[in-house]
Protein backbone atom coordinates (compact mmCIF):
# COMPACT_ATOMS: atom_id res chain seq x y z
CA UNK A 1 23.24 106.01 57.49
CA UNK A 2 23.87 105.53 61.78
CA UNK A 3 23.63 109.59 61.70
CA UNK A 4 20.53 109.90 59.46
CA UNK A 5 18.85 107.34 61.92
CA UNK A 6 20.14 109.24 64.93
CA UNK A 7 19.14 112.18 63.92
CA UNK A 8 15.41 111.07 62.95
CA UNK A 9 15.18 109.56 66.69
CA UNK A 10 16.37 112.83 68.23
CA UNK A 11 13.64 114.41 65.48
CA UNK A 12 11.03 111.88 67.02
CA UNK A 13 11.66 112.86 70.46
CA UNK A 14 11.57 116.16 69.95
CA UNK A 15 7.83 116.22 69.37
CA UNK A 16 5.72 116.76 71.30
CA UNK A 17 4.21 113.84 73.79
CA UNK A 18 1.30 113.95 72.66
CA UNK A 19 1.87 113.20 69.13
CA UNK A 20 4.39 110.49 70.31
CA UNK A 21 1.54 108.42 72.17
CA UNK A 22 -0.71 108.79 69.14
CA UNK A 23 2.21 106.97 67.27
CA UNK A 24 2.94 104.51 69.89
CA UNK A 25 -0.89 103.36 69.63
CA UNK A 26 -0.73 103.08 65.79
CA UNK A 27 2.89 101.53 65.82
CA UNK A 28 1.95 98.67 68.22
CA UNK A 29 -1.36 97.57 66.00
CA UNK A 30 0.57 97.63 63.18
CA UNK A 31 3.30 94.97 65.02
CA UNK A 32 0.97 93.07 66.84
CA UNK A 33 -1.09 92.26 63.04
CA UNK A 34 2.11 91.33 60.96
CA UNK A 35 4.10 89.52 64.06
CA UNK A 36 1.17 87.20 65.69
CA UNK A 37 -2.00 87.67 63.22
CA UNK A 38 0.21 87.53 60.03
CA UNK A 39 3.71 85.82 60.46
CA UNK A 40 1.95 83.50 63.69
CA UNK A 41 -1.16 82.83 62.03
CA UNK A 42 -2.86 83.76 65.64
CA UNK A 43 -6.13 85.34 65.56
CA UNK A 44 -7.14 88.64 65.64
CA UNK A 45 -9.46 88.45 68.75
CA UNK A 46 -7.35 88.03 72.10
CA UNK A 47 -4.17 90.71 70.67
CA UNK A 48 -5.44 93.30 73.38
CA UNK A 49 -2.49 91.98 75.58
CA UNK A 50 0.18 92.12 73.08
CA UNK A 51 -1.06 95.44 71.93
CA UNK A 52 -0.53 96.69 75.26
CA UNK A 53 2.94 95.05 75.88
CA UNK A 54 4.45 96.87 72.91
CA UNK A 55 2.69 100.25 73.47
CA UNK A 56 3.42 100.74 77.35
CA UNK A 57 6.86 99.36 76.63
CA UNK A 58 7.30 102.53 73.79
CA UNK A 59 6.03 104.55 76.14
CA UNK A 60 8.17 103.20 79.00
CA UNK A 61 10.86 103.31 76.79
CA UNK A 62 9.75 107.13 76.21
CA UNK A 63 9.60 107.65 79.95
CA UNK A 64 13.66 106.15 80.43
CA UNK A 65 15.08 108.94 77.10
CA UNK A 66 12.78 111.54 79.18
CA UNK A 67 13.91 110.81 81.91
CA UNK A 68 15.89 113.90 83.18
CA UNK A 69 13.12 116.35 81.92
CA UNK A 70 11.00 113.90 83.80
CA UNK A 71 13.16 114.33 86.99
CA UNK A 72 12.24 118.15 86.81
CA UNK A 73 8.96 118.75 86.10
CA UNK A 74 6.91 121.72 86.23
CA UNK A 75 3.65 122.01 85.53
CA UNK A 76 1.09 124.89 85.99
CA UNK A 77 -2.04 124.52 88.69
CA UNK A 78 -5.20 124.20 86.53
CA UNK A 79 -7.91 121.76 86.79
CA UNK A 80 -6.33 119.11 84.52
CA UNK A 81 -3.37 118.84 86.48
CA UNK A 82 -5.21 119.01 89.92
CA UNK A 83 -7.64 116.23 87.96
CA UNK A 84 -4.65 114.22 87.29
CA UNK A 85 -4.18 113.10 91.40
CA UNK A 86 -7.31 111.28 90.70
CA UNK A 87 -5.71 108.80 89.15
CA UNK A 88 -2.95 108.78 91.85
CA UNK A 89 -5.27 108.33 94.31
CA UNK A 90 -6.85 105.45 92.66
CA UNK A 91 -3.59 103.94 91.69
CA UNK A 92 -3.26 104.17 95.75
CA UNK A 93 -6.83 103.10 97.11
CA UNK A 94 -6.46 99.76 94.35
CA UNK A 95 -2.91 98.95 95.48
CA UNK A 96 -3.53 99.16 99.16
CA UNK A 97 -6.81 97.06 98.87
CA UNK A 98 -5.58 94.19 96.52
CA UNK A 99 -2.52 93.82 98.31
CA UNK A 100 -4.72 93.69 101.55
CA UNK A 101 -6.91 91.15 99.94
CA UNK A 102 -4.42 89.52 98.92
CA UNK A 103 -4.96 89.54 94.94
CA UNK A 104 -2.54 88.00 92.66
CA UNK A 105 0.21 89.92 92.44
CA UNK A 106 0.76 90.24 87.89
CA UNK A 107 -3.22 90.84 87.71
CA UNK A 108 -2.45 93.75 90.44
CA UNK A 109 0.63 95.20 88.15
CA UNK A 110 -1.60 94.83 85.26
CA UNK A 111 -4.82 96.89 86.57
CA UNK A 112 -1.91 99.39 88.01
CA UNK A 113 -0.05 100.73 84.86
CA UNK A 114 -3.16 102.06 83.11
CA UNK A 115 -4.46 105.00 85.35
CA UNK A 116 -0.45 105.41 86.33
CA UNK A 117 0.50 106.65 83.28
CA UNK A 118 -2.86 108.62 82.24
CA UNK A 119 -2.10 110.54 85.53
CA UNK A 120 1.72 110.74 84.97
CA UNK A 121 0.69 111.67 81.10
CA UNK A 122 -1.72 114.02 81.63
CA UNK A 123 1.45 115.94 84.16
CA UNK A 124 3.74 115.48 81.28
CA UNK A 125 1.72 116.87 78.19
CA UNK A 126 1.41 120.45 80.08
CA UNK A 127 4.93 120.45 81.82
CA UNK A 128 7.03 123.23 80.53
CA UNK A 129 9.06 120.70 78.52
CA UNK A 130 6.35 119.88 76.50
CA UNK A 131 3.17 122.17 76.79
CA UNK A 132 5.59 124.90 74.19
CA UNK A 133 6.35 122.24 71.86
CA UNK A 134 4.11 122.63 68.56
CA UNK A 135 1.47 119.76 67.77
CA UNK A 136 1.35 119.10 63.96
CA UNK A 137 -1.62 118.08 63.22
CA UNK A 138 -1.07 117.14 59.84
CA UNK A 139 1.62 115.06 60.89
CA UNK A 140 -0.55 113.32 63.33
CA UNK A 141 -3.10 112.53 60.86
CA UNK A 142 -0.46 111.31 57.94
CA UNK A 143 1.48 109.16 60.26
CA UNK A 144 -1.88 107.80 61.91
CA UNK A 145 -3.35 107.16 58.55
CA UNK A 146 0.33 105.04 57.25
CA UNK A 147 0.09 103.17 60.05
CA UNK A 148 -3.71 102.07 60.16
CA UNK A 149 -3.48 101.63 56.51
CA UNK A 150 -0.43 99.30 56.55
CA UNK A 151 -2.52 97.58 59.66
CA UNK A 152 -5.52 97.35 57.95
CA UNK A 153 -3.35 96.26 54.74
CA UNK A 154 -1.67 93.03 56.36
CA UNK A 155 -4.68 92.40 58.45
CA UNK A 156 -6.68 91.80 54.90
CA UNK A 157 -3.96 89.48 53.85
CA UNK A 158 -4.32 87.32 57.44
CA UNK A 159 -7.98 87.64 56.55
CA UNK A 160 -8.99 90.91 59.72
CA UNK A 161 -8.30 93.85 58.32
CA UNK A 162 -8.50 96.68 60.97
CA UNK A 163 -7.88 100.29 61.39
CA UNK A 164 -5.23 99.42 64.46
CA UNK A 165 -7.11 101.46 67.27
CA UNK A 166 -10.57 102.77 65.39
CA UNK A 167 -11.53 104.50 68.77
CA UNK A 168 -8.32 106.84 68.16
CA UNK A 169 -8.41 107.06 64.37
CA UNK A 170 -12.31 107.93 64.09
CA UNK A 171 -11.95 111.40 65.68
CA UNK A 172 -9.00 111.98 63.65
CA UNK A 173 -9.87 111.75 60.59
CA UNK A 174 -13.29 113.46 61.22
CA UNK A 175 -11.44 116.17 62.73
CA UNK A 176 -9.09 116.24 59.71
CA UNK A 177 -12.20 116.70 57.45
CA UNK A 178 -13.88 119.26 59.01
CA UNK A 179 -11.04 121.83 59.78
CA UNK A 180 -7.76 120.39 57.42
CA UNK A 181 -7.29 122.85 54.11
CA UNK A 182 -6.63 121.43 51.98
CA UNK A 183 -6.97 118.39 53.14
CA UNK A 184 -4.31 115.45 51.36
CA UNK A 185 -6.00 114.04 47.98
CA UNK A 186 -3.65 110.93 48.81
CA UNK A 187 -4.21 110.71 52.46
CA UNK A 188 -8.21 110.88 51.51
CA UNK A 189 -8.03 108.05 49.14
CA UNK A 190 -5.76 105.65 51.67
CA UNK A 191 -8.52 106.54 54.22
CA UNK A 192 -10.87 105.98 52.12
CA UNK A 193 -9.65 102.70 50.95
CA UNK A 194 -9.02 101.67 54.63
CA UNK A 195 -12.66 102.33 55.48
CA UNK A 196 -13.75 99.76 52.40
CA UNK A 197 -11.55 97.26 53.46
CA UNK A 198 -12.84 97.54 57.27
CA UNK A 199 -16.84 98.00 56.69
CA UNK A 200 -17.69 94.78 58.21
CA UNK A 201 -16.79 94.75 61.31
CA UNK A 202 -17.46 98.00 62.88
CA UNK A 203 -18.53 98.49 66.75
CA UNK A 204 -21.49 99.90 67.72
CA UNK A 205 -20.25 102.58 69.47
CA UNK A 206 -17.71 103.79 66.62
CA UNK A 207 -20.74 103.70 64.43
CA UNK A 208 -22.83 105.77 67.06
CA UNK A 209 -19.69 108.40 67.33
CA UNK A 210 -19.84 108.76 63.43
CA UNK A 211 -23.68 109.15 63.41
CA UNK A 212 -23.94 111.88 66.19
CA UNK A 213 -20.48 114.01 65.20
CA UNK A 214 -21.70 114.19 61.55
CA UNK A 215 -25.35 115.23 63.03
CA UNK A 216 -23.61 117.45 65.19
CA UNK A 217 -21.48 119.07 62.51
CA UNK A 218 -25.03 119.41 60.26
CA UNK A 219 -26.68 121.28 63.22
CA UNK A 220 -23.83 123.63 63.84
CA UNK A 221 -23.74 124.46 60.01
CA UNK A 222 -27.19 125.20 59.55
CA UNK A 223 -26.54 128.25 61.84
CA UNK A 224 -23.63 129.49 60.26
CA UNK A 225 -24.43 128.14 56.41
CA UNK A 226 -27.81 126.28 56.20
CA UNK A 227 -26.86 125.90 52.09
CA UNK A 228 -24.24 123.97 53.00
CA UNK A 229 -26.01 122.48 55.77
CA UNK A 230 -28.60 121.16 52.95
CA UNK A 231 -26.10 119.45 51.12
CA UNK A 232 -24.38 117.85 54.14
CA UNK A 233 -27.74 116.48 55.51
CA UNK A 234 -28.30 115.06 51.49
CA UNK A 235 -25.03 113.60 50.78
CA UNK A 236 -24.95 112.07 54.55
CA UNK A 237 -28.22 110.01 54.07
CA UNK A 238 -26.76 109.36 50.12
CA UNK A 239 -23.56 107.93 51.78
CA UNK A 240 -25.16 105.99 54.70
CA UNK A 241 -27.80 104.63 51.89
CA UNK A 242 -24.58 103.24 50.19
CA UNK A 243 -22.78 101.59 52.34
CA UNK A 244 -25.61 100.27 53.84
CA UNK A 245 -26.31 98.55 50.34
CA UNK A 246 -22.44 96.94 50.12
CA UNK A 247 -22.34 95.84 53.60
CA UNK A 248 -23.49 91.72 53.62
CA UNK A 249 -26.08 90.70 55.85
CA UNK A 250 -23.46 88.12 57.35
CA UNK A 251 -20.65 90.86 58.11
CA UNK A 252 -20.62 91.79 62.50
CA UNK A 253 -21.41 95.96 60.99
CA UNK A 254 -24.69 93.89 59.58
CA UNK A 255 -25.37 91.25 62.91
CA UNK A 256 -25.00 94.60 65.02
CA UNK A 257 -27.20 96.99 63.73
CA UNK A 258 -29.74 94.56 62.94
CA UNK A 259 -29.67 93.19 66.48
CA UNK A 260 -30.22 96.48 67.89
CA UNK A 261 -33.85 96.06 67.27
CA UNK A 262 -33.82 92.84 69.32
CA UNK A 263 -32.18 94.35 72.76
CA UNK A 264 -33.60 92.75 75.81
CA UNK A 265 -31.98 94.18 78.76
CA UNK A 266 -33.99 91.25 80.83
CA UNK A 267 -31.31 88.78 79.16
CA UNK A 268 -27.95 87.95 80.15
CA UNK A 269 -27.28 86.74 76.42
CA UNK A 270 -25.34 88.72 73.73
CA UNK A 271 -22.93 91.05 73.89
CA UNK A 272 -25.38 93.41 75.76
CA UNK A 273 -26.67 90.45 77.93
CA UNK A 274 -23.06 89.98 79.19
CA UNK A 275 -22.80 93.78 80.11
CA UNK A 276 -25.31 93.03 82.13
CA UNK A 277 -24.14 89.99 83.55
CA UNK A 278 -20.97 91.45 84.51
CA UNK A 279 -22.69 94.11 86.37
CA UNK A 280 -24.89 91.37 88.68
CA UNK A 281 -21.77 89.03 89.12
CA UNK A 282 -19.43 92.18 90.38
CA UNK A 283 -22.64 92.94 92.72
CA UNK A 284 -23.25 90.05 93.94
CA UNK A 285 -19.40 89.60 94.82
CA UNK A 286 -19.45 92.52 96.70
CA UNK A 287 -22.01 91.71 98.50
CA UNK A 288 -20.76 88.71 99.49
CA UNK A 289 -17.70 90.20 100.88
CA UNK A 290 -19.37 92.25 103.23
CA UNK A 291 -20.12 95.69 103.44
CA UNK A 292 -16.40 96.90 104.04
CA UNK A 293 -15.61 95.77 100.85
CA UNK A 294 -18.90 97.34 99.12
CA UNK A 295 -17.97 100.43 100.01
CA UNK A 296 -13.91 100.49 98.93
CA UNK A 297 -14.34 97.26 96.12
CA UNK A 298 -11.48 94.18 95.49
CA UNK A 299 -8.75 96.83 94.86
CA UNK A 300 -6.34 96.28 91.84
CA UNK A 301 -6.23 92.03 91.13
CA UNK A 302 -9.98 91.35 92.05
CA UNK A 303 -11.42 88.87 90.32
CA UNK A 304 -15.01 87.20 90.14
CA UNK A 305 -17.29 84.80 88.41
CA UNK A 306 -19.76 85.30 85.61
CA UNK A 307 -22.06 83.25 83.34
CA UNK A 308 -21.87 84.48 79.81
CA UNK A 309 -23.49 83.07 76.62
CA UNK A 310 -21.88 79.92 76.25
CA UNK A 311 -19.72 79.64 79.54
CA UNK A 312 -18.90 80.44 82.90
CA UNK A 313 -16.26 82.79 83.41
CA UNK A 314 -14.21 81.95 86.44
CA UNK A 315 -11.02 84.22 87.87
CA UNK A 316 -12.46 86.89 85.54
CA UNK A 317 -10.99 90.64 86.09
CA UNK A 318 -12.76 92.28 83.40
CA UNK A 319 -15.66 94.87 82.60
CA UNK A 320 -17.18 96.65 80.16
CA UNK A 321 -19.53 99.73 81.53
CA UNK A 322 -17.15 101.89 83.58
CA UNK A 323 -19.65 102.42 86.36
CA UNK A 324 -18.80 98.40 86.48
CA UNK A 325 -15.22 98.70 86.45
CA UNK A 326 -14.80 101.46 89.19
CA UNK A 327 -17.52 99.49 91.79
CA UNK A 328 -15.35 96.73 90.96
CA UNK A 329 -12.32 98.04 91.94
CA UNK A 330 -13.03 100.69 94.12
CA UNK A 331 -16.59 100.24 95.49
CA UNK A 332 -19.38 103.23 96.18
CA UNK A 333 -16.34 105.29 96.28
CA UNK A 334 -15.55 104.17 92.66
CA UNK A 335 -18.90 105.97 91.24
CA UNK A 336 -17.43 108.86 92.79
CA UNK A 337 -13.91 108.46 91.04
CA UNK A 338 -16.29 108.30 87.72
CA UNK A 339 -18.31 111.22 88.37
CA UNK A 340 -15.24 113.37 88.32
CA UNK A 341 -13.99 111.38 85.27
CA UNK A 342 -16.88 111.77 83.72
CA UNK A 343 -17.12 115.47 84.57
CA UNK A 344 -13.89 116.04 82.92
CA UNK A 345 -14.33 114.78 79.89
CA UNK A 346 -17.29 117.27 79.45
CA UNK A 347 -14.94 120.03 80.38
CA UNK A 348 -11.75 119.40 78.51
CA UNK A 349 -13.91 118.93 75.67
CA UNK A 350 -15.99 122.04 75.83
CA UNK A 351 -13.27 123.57 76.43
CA UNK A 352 -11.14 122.31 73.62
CA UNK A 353 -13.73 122.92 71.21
CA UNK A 354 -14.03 126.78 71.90
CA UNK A 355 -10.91 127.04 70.50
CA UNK A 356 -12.34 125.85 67.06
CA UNK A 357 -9.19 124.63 65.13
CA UNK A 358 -7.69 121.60 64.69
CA UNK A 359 -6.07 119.95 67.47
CA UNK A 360 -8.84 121.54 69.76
CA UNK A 361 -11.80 119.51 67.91
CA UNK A 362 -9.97 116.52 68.30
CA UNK A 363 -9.67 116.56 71.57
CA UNK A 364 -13.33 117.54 71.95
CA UNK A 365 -14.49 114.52 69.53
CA UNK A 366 -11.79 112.34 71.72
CA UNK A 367 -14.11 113.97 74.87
CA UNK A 368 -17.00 112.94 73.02
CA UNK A 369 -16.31 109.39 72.01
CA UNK A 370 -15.24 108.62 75.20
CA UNK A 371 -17.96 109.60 77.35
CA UNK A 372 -19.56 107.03 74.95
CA UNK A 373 -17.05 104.50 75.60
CA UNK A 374 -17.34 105.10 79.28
CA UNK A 375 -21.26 103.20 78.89
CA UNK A 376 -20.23 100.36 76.62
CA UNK A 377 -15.93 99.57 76.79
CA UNK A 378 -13.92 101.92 79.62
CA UNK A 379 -10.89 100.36 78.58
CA UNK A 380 -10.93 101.76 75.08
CA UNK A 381 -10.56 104.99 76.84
CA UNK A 382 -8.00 104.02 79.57
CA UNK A 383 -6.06 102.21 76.82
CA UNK A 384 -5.28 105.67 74.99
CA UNK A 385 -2.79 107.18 78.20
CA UNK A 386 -4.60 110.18 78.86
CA UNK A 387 -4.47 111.79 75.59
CA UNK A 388 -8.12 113.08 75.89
CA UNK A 389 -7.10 115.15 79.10
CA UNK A 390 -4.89 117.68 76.95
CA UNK A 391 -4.67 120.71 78.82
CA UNK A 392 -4.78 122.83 74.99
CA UNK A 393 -3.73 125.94 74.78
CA UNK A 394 -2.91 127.13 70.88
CA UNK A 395 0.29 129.84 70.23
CA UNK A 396 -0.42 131.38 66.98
CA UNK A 397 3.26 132.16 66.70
CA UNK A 398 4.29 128.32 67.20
CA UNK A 399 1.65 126.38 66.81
CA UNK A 400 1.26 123.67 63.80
CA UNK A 401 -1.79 122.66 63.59
């Protein structure tokens, strides 16, 4: 039995890093909702935290069993690696200007792991000691869909059922759709359940990422197969017309789409309204610290004050729009840091999609959704370690997927 287990956790580590961070992000969801939502009785809203404690300590964990291949890495000179000093350097420019201002020093530690381990990630995934490793995607999607599944099971018994990290699972599924043959009759009904289960309470911008990919896969088919593109288009609006009908007008999927029509960018109400609050309040902090601090922001720890709905927010470190969150942090030279961000998202998902097979349209649908995340939650896509910088390059003699 102590060998069977030792040799599945040599197995595990043996694959590569990027499936093992998929699996880290599924795995922590899954022990946040039976530890605190279902054996605590704590509620599903406020688990971000505890999400994050288990995942970067798996993948800090990871980081100690790796840590002699670690100790000699290699890595080739291409623009994902070069791209990955970016986050170095704003690891740096946040460190030096919270600890000069002063900032508290836990907040500082907390704003610091993210882009450290996105940088160090991105490194890893295309050192020598992983880039020749295969990537199963099959295996991704299987153990992706047990976990969200079991999530999404206990969180239905604690009375949330979720999907664990829908920003993640979204583009993997749609990716298994489109290019998986065959694709698993039992892994299709479990997802299919799982999507039931979680209908009420999808995001707007998950919703907006399934909208546009399956356009985007109908456009792309008319040139190759416009029969099939006719049927897609058909069974599409047949589907949406469905769900639409089972969804109650009291679920958030319902409130969300229906308050779409009522968006009044004038308000600081709402979950828009507070965007939009966030933005004046980190302005208008700024500001007031002079223009020194305009220019290079509060560094890592910087809080500020906002009015939202039903409260004022004080010692608040958060934002949602990323152009927010780097002017927060990092001033006018933020927008800068986001630009090239920004840019390389476009690029390592163009260029992941030329490939056209499986773990390449992931990564360009992981591109995709989070350029949209970047202009409604960044943190969804600093929260995923750098997985959607991939430098991808497929061996038809090795690779899985």
């Amino acid at each position: 039995m102590l060998i069977e287990a030792q040799n599945y956790v040599k197995s595990f580590y043996e694959k590569n890093l990027f499936e093992r961070i998929i699996f880290y992000v599924f795995l922590s969801a899954f022990l946040v909702k039976i530890i605190f939502e279902l054996g605590m009785g704590q509620s599903s809203f406020g688990q971000s935290q505890h999400k994050q404690l288990f995942f970067y300590s798996f993948l800090g964990l990871d980081y100690f069993i790796s840590f002699r291949k670690i100790i000699a890495l290699r890595v080739s000179i291409n623009p994902l690696s070069l791209f990955s000093f970016l986050f170095f350097i704003m690891v740096a420019h946040g460190l030096f200007i919270g600890f000069m201002n002063g900032n508290n020093l836990f907040i500082i530690l907390n704003d610091t792991i993210p882009p450290l381990f996105i940088g160090l990630n991105i490194l890893r995934m295309q050192s020598s000691s992983e880039c020749l490793k295969p990537i199963d995607f099959k295996s991704i999607l299987v153990s992706s869909t047990l976990l969200a599944a079991g999530t999404c099971f206990f969180g239905y018994i604690s009375g949330a059922p979720s999907l664990g990290n829908p920003s993640l699972y979204y583009p993997l599924i749609l990716a298994g759709l489109f290019m998986l043959r065959p694709f698993p009759k039992y892994v299709f009904v479990i997802i299919l359940v799982s999507l039931v289960l979680t209908m009420n309470d999808l995001n707007r911008t998950t919703m907006a990422f399934v909208v546009f990919t399956i356009a985007g896969y109908t456009g792309l088919q008319t040139i190759f197969n416009p029969t099939k593109a006719i049927i897609l288009f058909f069974c599409s609006l047949l589907c949406l017309f469905v769900v639409w009908s089972f969804i109650p007008q009291d679920s958030r999927t319902y409130i969300r789409v229906m308050g779409l029509a009522d968006v009044d960018l004038s308000r600081r109400t709402g979950s828009i309204g507070e965007r939009q609050a966030e933005q004046d309040a980190v302005t208008a902090k700024l500001q007031s610290k002079g223009k020194t601090i305009e220019w290079v922001g509060l560094g890592f720890g910087g809080l500020y004050e906002v009015k939202i709905t039903h409260e004022v927010l004080t010692d608040y470190g958060h934002a949602h729009y990323a152009w927010v969150w780097f002017n927060l942090r990092f001033g006018a030279i933020g927008y800068l840091y986001m630009l090239i961000m920004v840019a390389m998202l476009f690029y390592n998902g163009t260029r992941s999609f030329m490939y056209k097979d499986k773990i390449g349209v992931f990564i360009a649908l992981l591109c995709f959704q989070g350029l949209l995340y970047c202009g409604t939650y960044v943190n969804t896509l600093f929260l995923l370690s750098g997985i959607h910088f991939l430098y991808y390059k497929p061996y038809p003699s090795k690779e899985l997927s």
